[in-house]
C-alpha atoms as a PDB file:
ATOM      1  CA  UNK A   1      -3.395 -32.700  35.292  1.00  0.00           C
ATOM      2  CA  UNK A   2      -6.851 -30.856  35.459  1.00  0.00           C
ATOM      3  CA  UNK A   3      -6.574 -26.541  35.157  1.00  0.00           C
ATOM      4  CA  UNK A   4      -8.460 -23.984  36.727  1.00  0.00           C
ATOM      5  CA  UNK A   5     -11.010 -22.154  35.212  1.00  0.00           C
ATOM      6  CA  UNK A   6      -9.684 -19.398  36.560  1.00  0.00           C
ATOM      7  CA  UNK A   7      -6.107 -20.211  35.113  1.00  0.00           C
ATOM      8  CA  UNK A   8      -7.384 -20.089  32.105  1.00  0.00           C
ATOM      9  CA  UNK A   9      -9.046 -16.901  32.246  1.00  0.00           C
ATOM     10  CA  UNK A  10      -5.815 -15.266  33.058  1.00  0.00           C
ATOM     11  CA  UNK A  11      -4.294 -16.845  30.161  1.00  0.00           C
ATOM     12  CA  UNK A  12      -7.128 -15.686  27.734  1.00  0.00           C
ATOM     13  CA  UNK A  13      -6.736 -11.941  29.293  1.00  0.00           C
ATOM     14  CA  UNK A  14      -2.899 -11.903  29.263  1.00  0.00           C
ATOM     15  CA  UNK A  15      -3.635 -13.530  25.633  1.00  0.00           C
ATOM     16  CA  UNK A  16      -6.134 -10.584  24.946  1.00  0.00           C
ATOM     17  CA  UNK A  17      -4.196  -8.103  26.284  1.00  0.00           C
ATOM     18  CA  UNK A  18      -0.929  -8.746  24.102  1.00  0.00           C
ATOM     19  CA  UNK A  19      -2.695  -9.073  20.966  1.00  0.00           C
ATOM     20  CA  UNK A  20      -4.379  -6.021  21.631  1.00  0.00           C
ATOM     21  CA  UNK A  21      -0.796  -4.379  21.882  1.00  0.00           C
ATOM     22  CA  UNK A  22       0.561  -5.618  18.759  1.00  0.00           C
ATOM     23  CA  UNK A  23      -2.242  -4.455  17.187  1.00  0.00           C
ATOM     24  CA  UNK A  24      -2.235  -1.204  18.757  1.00  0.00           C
ATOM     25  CA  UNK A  25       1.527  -1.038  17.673  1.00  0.00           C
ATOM     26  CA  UNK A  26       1.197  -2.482  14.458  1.00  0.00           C
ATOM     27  CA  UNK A  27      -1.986  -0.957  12.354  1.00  0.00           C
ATOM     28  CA  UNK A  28      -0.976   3.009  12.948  1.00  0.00           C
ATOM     29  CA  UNK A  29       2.815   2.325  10.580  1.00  0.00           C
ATOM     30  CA  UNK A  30       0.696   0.268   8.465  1.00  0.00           C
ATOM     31  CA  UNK A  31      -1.792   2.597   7.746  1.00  0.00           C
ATOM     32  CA  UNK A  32       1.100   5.160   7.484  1.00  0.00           C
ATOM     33  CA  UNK A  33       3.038   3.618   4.869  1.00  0.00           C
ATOM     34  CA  UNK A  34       0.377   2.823   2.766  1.00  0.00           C
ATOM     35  CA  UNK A  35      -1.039   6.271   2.509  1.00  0.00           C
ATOM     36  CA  UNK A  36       2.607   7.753   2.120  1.00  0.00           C
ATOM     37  CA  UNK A  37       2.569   5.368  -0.433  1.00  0.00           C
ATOM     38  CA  UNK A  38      -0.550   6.609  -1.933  1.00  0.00           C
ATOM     39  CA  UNK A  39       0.011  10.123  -1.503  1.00  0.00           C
ATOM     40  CA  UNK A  40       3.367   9.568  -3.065  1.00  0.00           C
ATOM     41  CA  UNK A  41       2.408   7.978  -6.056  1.00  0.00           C
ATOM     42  CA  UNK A  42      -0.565  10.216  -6.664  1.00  0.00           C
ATOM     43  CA  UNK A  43       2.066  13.332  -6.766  1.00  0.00           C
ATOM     44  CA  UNK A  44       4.489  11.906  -8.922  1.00  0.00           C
ATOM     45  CA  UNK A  45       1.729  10.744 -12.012  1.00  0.00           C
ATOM     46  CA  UNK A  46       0.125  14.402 -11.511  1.00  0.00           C
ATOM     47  CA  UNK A  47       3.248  16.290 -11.934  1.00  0.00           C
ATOM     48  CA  UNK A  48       3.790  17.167  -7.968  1.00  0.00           C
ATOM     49  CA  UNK A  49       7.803  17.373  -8.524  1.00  0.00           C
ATOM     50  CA  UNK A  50       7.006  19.752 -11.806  1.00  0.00           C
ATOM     51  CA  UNK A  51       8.278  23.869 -11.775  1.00  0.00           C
ATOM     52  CA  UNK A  52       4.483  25.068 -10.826  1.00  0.00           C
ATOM     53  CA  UNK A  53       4.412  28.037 -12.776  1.00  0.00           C
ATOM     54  CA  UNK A  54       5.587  26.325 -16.044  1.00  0.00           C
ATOM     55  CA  UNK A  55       2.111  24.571 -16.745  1.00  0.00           C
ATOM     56  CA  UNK A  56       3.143  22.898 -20.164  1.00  0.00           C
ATOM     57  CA  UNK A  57       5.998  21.134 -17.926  1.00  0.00           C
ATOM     58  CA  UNK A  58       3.336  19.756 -15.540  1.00  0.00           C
ATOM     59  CA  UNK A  59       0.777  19.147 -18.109  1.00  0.00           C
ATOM     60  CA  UNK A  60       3.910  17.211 -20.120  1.00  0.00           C
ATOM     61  CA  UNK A  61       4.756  15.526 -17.024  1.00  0.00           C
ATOM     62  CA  UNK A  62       1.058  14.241 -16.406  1.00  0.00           C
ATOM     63  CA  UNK A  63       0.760  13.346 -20.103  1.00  0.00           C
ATOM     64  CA  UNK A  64       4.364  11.400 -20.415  1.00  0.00           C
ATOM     65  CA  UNK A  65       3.709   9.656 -16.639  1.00  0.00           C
ATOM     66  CA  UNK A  66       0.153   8.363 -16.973  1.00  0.00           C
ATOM     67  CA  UNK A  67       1.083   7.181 -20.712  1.00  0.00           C
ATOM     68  CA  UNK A  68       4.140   5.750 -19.422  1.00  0.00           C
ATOM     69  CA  UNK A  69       1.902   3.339 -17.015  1.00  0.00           C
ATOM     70  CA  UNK A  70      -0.639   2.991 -19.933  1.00  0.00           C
ATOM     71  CA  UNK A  71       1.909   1.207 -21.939  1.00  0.00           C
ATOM     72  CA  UNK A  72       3.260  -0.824 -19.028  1.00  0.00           C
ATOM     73  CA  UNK A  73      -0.093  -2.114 -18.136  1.00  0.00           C
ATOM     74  CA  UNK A  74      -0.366  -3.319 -21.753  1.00  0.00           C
ATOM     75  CA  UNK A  75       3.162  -4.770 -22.074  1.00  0.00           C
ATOM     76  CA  UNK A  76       2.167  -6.569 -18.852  1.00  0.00           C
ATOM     77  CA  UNK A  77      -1.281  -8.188 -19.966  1.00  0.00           C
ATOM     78  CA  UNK A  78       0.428  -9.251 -23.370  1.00  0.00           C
ATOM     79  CA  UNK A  79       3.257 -10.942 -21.413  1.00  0.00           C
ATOM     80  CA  UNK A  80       0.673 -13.129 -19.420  1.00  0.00           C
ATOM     81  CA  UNK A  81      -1.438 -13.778 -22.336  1.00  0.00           C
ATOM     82  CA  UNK A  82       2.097 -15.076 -23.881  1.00  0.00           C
ATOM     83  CA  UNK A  83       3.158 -17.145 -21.189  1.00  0.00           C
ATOM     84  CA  UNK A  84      -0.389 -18.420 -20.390  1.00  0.00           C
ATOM     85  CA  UNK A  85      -2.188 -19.407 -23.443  1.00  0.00           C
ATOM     86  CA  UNK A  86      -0.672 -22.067 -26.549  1.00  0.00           C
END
């Protein structure tokens, strides 16, 4: 059974075209929820949810938040080095 060219070009357009709609539909959330996510996390380690007029409480915040992930990132790496190494 022998195709068209011309079949197939209608199949790589149709092809084209819904790829280019899933895309289309697809990149904007992505793009979304990542900077939400961003955003997000950038307020909460600089004190975003802190009483603005009390600056010890956001400086205390910042302080307690970015040591908080200091520590985790260190717990983390000595947990790999445990389970990797003899």
């Amino acid at each position: 059974m022998t195709t068209h060219p011309s079949d197939d070009e209608a199949r790589r357009r149709e092809a084209d075209d819904i790829l280019r709609r899933v895309r289309q539909e697809t990149d904007p959330q992505t793009g979304a929820s990542v900077e939400r996510i961003v955003l997000g996390a950038r307020s909460h380690f600089w004190g975003g949810d802190a009483d603005p007029n009390d600056r010890m409480e956001v400086w205390g915040m910042r302080i307690g938040r970015l040591a908080g992930l200091v520590v985790f990132v260190v717990l983390a790496v000595m947990l790999l080095r445990q389970l990797g190494g003899p």
